[in-house]
N, C-alpha and C. Protein backbone atom coordinates (compact mmCIF):
# COMPACT_ATOMS: atom_id res chain seq x y z
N UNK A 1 -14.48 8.14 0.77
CA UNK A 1 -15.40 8.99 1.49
C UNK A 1 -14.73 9.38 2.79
N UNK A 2 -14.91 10.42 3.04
CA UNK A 2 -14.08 10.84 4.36
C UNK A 2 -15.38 11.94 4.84
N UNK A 3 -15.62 11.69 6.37
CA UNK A 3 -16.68 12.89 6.99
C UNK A 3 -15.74 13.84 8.32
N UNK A 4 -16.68 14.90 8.13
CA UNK A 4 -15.08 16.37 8.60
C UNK A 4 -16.76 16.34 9.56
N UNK A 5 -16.17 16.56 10.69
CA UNK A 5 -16.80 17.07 11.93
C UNK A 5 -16.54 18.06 12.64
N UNK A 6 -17.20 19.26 12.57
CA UNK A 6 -17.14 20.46 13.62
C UNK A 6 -17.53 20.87 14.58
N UNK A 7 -16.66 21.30 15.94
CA UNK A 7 -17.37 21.18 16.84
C UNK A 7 -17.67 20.06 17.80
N UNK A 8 -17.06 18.87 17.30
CA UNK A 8 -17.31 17.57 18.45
C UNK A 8 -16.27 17.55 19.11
N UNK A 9 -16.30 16.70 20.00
CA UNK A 9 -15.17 15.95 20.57
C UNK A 9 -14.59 15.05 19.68
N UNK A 10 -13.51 14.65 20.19
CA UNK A 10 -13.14 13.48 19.69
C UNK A 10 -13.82 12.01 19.97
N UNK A 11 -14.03 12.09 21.59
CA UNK A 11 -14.71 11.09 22.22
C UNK A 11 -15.84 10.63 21.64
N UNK A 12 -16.68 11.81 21.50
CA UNK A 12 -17.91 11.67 21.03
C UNK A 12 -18.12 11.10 19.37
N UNK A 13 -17.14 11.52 18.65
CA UNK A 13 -16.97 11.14 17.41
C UNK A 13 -16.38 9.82 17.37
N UNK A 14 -16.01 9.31 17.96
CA UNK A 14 -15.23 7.79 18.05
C UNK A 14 -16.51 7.16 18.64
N UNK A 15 -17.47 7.16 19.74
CA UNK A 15 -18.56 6.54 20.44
C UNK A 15 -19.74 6.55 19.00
N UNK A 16 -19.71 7.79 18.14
CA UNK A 16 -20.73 7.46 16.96
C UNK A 16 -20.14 7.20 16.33
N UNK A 17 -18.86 6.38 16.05
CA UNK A 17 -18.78 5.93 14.74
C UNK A 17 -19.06 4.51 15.48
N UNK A 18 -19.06 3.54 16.25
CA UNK A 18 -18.48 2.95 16.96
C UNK A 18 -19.85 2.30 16.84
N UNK A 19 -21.37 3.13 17.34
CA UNK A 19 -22.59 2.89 17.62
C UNK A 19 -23.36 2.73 15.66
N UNK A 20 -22.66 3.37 14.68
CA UNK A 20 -23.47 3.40 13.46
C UNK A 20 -22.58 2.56 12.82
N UNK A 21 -21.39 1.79 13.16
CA UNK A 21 -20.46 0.83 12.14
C UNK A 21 -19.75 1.87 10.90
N UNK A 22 -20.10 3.12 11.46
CA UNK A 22 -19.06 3.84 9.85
C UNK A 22 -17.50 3.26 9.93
N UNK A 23 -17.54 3.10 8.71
CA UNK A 23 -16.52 2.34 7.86
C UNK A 23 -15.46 3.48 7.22
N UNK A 24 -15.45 4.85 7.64
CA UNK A 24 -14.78 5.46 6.58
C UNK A 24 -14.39 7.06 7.83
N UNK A 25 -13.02 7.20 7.35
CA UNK A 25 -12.62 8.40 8.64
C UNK A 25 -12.86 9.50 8.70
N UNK A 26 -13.06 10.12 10.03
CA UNK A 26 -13.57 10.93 10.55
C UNK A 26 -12.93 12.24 10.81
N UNK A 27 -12.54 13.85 9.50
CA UNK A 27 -11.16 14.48 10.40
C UNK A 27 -11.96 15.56 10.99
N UNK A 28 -11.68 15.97 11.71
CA UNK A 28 -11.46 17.19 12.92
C UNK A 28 -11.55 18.22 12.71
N UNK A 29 -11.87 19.03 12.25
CA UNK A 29 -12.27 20.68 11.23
C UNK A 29 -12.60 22.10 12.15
N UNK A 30 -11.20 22.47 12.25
CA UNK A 30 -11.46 23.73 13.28
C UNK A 30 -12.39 24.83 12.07
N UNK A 31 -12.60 24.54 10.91
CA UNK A 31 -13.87 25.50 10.61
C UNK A 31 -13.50 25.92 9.21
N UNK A 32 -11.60 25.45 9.22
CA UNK A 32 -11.77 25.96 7.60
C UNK A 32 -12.24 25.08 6.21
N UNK A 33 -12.41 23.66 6.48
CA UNK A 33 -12.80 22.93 5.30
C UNK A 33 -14.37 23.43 5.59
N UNK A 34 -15.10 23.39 6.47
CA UNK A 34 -16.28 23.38 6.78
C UNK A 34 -16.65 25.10 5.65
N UNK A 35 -16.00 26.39 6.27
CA UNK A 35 -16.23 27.31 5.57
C UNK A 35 -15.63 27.48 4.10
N UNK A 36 -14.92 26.38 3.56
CA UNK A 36 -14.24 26.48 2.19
C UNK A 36 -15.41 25.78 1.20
N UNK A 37 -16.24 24.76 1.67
CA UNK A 37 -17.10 24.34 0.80
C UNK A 37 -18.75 24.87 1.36
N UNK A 38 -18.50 26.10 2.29
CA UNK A 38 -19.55 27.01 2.45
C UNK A 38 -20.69 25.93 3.17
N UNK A 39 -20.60 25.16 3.92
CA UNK A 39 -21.26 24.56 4.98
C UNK A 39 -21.50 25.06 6.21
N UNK A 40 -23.49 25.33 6.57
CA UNK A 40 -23.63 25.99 7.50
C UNK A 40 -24.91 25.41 8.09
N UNK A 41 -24.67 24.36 7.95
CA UNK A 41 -25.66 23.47 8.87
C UNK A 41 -24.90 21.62 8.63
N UNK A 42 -25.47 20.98 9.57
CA UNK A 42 -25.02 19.58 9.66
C UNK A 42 -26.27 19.02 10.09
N UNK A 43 -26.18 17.87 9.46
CA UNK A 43 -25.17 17.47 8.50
C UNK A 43 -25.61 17.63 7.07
N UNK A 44 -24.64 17.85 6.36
CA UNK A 44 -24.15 18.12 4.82
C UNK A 44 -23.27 17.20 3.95
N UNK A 45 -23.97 16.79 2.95
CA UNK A 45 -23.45 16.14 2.33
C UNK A 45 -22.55 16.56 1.38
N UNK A 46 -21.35 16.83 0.60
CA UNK A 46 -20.93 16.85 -0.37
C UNK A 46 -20.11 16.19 -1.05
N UNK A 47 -20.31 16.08 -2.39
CA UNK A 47 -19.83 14.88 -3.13
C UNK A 47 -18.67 16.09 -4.45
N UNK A 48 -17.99 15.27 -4.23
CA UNK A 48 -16.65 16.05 -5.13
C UNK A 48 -16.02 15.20 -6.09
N UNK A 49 -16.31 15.62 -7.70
CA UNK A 49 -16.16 15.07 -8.84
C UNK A 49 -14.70 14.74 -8.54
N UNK A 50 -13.87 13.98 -9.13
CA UNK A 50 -12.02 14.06 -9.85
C UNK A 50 -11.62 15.44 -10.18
N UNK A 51 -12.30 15.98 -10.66
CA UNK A 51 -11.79 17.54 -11.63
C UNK A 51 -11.96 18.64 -10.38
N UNK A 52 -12.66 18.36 -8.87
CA UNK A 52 -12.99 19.19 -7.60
C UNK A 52 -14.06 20.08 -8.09
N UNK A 53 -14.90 19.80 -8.61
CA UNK A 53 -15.81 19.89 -8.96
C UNK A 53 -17.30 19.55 -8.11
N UNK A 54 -17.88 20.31 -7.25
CA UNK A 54 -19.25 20.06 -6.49
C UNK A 54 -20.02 18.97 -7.32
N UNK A 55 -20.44 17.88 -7.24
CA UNK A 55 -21.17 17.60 -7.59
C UNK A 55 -22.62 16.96 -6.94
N UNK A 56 -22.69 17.11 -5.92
CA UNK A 56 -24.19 17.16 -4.92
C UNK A 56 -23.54 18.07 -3.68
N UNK A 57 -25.03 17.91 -3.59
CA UNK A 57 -25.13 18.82 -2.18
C UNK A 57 -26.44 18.52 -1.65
N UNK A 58 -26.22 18.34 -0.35
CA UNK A 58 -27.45 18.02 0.43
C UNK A 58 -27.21 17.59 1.98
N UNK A 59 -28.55 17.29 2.77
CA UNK A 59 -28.84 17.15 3.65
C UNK A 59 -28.22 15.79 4.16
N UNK A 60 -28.36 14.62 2.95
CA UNK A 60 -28.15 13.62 3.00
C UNK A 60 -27.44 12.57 1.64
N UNK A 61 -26.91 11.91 2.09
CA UNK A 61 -26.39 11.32 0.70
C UNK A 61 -27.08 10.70 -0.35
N UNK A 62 -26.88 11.44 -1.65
CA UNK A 62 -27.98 10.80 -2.74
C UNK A 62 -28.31 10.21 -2.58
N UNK A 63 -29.41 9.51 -3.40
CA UNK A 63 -30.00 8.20 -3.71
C UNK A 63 -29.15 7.16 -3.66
N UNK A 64 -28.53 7.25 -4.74
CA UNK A 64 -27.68 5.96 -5.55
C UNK A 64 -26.37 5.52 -4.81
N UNK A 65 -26.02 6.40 -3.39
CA UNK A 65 -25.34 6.30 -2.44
C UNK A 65 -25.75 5.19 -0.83
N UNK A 66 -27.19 5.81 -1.01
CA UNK A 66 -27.72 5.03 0.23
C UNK A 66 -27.79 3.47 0.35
């Protein structure tokens, strides 16, 4: 699992991972992963089969994730 952040600092992205215990890294997205999987609000979840294949989309991470 990897989460792409647009628009933060760095600072600020290191202080929330720091405050929620995320376990998994954080990259830096001047806007093109963000506009390649057509994301236009945050946060967004997407989950990507082996084959790169969409396979959820949402607000938040499935069920069977949480």
């Amino acid at each position: 699992m990897v989460a792409i952040a647009t628009g933060d600092k760095p600072e600020a992205i290191e202080r929330f991972r720091k405050e929620t215990g995320m376990a998994y890294p954080v990259l830096l997205d001047g806007g093109g992963a963000a506009a390649a999987f057509g994301v236009v609000s945050s946060p967004t979840c997407i989950l990507v089969g082996p084959d790169g294949t969409i396979t959820y989309r949402g607000a938040e991470p499935p069920e069977s994730l949480r």
